[in-house]
N, C-alpha and C. Protein backbone atom coordinates (compact mmCIF):
# COMPACT_ATOMS: atom_id res chain seq x y z
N UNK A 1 77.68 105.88 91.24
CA UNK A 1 76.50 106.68 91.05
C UNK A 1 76.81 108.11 91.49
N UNK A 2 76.32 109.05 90.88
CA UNK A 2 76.84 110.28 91.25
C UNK A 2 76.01 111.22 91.78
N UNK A 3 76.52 112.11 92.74
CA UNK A 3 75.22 112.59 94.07
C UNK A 3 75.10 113.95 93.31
N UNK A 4 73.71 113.87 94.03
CA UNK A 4 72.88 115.02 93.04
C UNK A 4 73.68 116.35 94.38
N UNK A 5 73.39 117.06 94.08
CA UNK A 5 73.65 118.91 94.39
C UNK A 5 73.37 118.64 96.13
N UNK A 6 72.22 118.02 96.42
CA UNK A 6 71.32 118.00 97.53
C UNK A 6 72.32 116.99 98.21
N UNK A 7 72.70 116.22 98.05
CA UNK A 7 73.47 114.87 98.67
C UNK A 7 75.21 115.86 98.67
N UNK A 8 75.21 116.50 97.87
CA UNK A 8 76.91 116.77 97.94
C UNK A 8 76.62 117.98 99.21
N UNK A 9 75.53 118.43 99.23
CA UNK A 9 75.58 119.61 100.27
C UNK A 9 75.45 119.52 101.51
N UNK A 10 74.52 118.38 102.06
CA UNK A 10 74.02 117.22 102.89
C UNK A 10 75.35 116.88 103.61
N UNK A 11 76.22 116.14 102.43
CA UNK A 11 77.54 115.21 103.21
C UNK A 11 78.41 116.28 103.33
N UNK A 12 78.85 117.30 102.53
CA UNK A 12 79.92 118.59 102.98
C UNK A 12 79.34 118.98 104.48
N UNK A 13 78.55 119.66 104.81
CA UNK A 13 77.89 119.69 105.81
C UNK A 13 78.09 118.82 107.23
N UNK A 14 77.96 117.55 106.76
CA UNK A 14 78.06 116.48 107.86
C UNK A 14 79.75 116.30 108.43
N UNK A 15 80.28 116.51 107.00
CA UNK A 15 81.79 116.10 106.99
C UNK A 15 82.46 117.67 107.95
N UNK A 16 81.66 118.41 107.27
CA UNK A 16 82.44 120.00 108.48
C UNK A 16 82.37 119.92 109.90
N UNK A 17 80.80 119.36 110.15
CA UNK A 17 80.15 118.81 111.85
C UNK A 17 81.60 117.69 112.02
N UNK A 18 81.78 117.19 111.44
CA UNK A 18 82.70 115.89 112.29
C UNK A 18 83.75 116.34 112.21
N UNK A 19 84.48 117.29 111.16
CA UNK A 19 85.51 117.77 111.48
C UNK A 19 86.02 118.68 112.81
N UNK A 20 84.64 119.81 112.41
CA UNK A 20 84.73 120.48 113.61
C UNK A 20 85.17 119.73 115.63
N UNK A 21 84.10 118.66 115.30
CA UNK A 21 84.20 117.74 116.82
C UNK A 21 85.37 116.92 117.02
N UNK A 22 86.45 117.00 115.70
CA UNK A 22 87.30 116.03 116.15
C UNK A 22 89.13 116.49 115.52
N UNK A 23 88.55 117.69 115.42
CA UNK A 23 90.05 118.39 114.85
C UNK A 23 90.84 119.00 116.11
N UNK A 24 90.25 118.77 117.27
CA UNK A 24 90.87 118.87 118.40
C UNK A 24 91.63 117.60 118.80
N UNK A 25 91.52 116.26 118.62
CA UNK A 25 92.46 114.86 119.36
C UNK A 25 93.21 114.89 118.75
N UNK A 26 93.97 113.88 119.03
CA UNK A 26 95.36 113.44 118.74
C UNK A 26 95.17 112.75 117.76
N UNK A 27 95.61 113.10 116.57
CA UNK A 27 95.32 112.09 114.94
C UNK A 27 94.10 112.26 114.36
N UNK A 28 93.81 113.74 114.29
CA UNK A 28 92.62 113.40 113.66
C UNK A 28 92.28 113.30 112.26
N UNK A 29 93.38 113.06 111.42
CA UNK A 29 93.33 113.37 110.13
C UNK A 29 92.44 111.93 109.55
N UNK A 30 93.05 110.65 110.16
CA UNK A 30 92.56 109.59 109.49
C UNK A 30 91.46 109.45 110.20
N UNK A 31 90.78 109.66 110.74
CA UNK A 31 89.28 109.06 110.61
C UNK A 31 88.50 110.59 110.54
N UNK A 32 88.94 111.25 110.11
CA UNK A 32 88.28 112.74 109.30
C UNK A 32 88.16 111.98 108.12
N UNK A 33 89.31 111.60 107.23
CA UNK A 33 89.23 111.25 106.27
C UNK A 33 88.55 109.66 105.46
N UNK A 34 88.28 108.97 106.65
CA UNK A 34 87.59 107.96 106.96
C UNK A 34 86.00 108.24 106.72
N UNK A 35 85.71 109.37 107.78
CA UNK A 35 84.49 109.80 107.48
C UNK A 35 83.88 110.63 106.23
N UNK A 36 84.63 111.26 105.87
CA UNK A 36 84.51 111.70 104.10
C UNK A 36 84.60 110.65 103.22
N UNK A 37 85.12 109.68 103.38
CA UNK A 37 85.04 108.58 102.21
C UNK A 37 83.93 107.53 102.77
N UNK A 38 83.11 107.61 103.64
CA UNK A 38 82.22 107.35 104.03
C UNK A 38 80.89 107.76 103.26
N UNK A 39 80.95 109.00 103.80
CA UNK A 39 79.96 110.02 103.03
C UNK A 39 79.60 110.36 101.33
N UNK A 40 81.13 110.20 101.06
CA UNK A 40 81.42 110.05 99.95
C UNK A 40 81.12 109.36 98.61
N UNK A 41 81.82 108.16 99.27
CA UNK A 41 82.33 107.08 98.51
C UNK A 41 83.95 107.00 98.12
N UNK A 42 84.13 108.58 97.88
CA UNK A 42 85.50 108.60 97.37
C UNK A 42 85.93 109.82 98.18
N UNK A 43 87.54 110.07 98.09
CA UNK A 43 88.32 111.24 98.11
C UNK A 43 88.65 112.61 97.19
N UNK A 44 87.34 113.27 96.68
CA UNK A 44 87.83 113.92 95.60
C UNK A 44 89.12 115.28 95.98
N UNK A 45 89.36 115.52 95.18
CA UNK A 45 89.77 117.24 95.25
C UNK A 45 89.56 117.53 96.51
N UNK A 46 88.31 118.44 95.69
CA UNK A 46 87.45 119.36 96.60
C UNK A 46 87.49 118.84 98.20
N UNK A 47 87.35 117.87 98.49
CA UNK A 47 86.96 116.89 99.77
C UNK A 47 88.00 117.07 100.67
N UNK A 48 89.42 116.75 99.42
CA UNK A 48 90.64 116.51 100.26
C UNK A 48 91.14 118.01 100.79
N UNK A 49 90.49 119.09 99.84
CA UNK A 49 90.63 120.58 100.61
C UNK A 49 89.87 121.18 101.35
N UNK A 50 88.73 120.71 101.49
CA UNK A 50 87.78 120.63 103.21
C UNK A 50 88.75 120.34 104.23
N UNK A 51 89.13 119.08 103.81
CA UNK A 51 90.07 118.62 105.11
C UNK A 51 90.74 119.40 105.35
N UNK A 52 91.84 119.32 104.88
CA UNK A 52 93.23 120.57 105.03
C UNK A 52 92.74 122.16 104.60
N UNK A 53 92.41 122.76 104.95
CA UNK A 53 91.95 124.01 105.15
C UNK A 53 91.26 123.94 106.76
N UNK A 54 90.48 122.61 107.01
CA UNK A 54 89.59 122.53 108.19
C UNK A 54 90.82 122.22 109.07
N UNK A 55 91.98 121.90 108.91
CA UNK A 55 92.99 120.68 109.73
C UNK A 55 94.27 121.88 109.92
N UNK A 56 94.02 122.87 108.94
CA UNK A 56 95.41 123.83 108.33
C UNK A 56 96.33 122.93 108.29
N UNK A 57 96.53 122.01 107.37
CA UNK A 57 97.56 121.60 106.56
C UNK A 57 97.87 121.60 105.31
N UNK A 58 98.62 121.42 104.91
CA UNK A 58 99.06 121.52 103.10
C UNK A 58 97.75 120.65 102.24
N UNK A 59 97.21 120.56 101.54
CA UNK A 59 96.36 119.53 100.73
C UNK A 59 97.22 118.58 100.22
N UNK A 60 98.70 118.49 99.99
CA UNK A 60 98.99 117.59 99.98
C UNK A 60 99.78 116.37 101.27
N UNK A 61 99.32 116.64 102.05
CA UNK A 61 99.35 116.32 103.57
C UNK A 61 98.20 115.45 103.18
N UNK A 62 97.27 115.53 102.71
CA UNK A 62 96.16 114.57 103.03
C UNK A 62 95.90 113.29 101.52
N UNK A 63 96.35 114.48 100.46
CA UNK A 63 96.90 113.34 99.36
C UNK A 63 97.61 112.19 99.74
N UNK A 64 98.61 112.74 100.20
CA UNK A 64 99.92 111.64 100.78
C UNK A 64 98.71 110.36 101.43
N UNK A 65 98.42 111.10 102.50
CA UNK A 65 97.92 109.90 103.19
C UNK A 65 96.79 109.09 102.56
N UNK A 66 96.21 109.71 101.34
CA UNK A 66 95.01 109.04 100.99
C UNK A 66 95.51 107.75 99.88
N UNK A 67 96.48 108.28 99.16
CA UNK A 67 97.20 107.66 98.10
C UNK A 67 98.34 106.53 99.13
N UNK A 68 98.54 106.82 100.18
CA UNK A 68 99.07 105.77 100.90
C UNK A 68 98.72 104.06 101.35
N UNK A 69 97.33 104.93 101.74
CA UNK A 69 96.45 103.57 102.13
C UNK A 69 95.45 102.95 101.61
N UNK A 70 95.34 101.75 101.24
CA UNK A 70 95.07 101.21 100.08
C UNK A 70 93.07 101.36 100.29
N UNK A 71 92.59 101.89 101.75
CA UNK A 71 91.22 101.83 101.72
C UNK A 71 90.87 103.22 101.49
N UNK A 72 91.37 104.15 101.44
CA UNK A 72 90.83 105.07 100.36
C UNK A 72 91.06 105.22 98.79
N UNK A 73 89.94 105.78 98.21
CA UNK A 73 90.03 105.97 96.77
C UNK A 73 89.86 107.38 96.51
N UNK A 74 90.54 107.57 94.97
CA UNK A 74 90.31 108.67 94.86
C UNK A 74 89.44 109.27 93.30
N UNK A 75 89.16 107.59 93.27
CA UNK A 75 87.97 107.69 92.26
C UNK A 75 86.53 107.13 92.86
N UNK A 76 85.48 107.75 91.65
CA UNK A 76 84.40 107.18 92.57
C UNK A 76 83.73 105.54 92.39
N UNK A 77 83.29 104.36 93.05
CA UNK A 77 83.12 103.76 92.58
C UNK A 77 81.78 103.29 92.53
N UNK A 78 81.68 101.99 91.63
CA UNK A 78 80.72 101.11 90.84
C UNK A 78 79.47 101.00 92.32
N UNK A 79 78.56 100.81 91.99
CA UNK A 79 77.35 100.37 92.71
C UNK A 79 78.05 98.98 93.29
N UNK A 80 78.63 98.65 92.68
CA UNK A 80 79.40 97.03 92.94
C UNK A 80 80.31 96.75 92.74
N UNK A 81 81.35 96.62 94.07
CA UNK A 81 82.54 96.24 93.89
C UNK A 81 83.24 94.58 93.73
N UNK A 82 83.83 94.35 92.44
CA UNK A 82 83.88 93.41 92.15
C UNK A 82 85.89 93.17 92.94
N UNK A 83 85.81 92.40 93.81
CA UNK A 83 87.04 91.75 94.23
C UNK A 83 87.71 90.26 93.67
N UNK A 84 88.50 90.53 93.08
CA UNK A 84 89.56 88.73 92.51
C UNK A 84 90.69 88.61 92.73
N UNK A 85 90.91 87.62 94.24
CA UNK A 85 92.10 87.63 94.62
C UNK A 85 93.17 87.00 93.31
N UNK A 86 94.05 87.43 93.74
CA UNK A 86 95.23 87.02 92.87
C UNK A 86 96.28 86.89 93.77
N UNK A 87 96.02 86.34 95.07
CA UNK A 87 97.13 86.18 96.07
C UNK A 87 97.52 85.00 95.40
N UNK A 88 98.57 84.43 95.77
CA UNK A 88 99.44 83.26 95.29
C UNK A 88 98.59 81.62 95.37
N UNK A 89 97.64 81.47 96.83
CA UNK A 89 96.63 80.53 96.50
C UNK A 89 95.73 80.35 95.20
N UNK A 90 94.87 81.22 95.31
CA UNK A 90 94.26 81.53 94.20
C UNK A 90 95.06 81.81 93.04
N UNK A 91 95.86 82.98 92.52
CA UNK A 91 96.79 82.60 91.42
C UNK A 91 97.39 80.98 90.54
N UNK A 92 97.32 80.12 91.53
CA UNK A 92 98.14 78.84 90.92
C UNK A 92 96.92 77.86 90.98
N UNK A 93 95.72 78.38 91.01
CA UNK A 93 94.61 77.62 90.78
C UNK A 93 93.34 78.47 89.65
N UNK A 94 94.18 79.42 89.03
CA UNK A 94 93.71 80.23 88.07
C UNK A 94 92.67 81.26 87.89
N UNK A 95 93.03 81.93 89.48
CA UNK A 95 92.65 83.48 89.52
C UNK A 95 92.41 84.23 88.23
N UNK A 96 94.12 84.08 87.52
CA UNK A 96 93.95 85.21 86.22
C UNK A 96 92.80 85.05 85.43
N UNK A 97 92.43 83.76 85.03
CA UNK A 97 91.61 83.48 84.15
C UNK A 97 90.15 83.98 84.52
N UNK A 98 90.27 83.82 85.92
CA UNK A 98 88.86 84.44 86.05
C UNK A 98 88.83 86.47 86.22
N UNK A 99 89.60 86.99 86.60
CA UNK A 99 89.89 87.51 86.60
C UNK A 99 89.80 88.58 85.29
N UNK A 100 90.44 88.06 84.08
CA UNK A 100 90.57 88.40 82.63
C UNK A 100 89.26 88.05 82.22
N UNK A 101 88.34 87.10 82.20
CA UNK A 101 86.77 87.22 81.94
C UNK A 101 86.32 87.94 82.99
N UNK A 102 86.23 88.43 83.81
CA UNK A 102 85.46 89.79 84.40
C UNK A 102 85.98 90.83 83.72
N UNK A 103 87.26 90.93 83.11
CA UNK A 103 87.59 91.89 82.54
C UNK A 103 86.56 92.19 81.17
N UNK A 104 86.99 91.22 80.71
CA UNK A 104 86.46 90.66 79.21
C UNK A 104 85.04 91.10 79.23
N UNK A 105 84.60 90.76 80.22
CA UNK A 105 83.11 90.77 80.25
C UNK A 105 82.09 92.25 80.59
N UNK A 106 83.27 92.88 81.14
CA UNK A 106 82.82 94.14 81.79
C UNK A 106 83.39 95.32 80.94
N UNK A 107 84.21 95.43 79.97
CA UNK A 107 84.98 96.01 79.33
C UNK A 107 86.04 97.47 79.90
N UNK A 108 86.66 97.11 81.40
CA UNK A 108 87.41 97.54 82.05
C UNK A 108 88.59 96.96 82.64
N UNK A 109 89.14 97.76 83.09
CA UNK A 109 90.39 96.75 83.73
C UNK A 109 90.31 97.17 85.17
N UNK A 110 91.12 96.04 85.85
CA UNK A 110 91.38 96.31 87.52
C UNK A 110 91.47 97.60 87.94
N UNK A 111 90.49 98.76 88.76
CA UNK A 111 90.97 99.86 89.31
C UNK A 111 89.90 100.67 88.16
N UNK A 112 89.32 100.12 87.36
CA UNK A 112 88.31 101.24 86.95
C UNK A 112 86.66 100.86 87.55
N UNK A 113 86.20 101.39 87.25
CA UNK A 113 84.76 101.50 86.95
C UNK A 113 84.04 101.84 85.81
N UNK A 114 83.18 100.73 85.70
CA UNK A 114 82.49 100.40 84.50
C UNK A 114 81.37 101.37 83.82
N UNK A 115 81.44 102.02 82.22
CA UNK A 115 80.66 103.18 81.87
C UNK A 115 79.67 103.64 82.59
N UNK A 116 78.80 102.58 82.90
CA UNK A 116 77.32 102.84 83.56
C UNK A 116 77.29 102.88 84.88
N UNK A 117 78.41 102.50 85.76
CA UNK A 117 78.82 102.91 87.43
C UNK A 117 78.07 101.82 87.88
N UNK A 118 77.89 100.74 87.41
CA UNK A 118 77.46 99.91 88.36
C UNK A 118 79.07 98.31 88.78
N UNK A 119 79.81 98.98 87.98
CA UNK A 119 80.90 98.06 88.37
C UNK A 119 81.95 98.16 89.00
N UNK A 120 83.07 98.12 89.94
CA UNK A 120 84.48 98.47 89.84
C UNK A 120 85.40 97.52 90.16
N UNK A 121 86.09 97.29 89.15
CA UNK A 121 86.82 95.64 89.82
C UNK A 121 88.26 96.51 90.38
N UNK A 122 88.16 95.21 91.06
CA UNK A 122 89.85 95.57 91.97
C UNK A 122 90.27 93.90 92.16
N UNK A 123 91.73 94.43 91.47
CA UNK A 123 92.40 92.66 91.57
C UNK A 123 93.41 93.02 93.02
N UNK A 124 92.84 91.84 93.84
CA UNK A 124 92.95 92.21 95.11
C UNK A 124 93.98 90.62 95.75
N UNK A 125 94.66 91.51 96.26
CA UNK A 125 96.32 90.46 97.16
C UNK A 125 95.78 89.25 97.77
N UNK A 126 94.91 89.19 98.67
CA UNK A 126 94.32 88.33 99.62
C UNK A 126 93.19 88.56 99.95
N UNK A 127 92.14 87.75 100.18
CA UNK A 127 90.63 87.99 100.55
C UNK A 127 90.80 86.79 101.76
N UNK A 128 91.66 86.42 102.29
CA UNK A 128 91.54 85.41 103.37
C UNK A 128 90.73 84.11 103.27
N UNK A 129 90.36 83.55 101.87
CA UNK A 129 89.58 82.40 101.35
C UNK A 129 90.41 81.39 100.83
N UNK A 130 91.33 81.56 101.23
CA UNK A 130 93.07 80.35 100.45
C UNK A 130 92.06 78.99 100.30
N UNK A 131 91.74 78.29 101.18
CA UNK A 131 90.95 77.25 101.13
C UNK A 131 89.89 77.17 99.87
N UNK A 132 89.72 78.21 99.25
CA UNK A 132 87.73 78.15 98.49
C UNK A 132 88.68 78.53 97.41
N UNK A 133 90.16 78.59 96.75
CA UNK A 133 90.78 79.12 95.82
C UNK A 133 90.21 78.81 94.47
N UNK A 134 90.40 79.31 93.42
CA UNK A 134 89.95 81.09 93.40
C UNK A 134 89.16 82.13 93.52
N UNK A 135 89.04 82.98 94.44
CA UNK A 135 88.05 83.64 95.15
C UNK A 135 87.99 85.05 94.37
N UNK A 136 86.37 85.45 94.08
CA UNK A 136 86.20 86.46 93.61
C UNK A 136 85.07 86.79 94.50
N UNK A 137 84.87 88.55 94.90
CA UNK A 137 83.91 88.44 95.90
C UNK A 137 82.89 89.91 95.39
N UNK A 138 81.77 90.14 95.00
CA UNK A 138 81.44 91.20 94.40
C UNK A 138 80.30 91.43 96.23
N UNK A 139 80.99 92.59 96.20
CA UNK A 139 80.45 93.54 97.67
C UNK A 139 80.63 92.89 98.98
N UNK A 140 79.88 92.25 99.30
CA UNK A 140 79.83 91.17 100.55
C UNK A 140 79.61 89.67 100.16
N UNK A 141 79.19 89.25 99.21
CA UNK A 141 79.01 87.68 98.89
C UNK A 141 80.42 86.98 98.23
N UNK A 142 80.47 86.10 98.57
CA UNK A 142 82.15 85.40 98.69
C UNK A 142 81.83 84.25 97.83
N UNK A 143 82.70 84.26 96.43
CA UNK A 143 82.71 83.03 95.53
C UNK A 143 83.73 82.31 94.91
N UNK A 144 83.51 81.01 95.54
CA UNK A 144 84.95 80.19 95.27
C UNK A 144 85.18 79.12 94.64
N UNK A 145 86.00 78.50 94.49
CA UNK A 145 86.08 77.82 93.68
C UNK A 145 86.08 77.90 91.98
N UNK A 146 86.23 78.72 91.93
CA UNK A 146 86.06 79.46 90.32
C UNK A 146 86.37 79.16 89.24
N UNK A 147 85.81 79.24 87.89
CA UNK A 147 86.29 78.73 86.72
C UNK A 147 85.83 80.40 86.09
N UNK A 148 86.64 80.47 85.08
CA UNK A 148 86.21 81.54 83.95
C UNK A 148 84.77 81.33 84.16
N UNK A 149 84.50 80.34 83.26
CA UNK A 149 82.91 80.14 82.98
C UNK A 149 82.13 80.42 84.06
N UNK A 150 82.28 80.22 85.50
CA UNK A 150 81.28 81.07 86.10
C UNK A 150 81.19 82.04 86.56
N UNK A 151 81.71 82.86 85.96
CA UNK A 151 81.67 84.78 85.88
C UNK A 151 80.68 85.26 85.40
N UNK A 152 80.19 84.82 84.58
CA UNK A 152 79.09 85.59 83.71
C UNK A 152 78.22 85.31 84.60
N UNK A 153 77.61 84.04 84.46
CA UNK A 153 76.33 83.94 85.65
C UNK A 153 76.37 84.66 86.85
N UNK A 154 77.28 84.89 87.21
CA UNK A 154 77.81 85.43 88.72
C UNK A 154 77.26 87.17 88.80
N UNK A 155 77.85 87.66 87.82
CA UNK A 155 77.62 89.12 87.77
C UNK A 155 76.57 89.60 86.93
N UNK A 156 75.70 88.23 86.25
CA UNK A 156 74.62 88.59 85.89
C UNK A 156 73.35 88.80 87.10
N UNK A 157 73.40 88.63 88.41
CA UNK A 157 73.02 88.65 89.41
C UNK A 157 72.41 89.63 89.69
N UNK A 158 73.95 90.50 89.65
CA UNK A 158 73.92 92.15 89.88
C UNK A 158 73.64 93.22 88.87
């Protein structure tokens, strides 16, 4: 969903206050940048040159690190994040399949977000559910045991 004028001015604002209070410790880049993707949702541009201008470092000093770690993004995402492990449990009990009907069904692939922003799937290593295999988890609710066929019902929810 995308923030109106009032919300981008709001969180720039908030994000300068926290910079300001914490560009003095030791490391403050990652949870500066923690707190902008907070505010956020995502890492844009613009965001990542708040930081480094606020930090005086290179902007790509903060690329690096954003593109490093797999909990920032640098797109914005879906109202609902759709998670399907494809760790090796789930994989050999037919993750893909479910997986490829969320695809199918949503008309995106892993790592996008869906026309209308209410989707973003991410085919994801491990969700720690080995037992409930194959696990797909959209935001906070955890669903296992999975067949293709119950995808649709699932994300007709949301």
């Amino acid at each position: 969903m995308a923030l109106t004028n009032e919300q981008l001015e709001q969180y720039t604002a908030e994000l300068k206050a926290f910079i300001a209070d914490h560009k003095d410790i030791d490391g403050p880049l990652m949870p500066i940048m923690q707190k902008a993707q907070e505010l956020f949702g995502y890492l844009s541009l613009d965001t990542q040159k708040i930081i480094a201008d606020a930090l005086d470092i290179p902007v790509s000093e903060v690329y690096g690190v954003a593109t490093f770690y797999a909990q920032f993004s640098l797109q914005p995402k879906g109202d609902n994040i759709i998670s399907v492990c494809t760790g090796t449990a789930c994989y050999v009990k037919g993750a893909q399949a479910v997986l490829d009907e969320v695809v199918n069904i949503l008309g995106v692939e892993p790592g996008q977000t869906s026309a209308d922003g209410k989707f973003t799937i991410q085919d994801t290593r491990c969700l720690g559910c080995c037992g409930l295999a194959p696990v797909m988890t959209v935001n906070h609710d955890v669903y296992g045991r999975l067949t293709a066929g119950d995808v649709k019902g699932i994300l007709e929810k949301y």
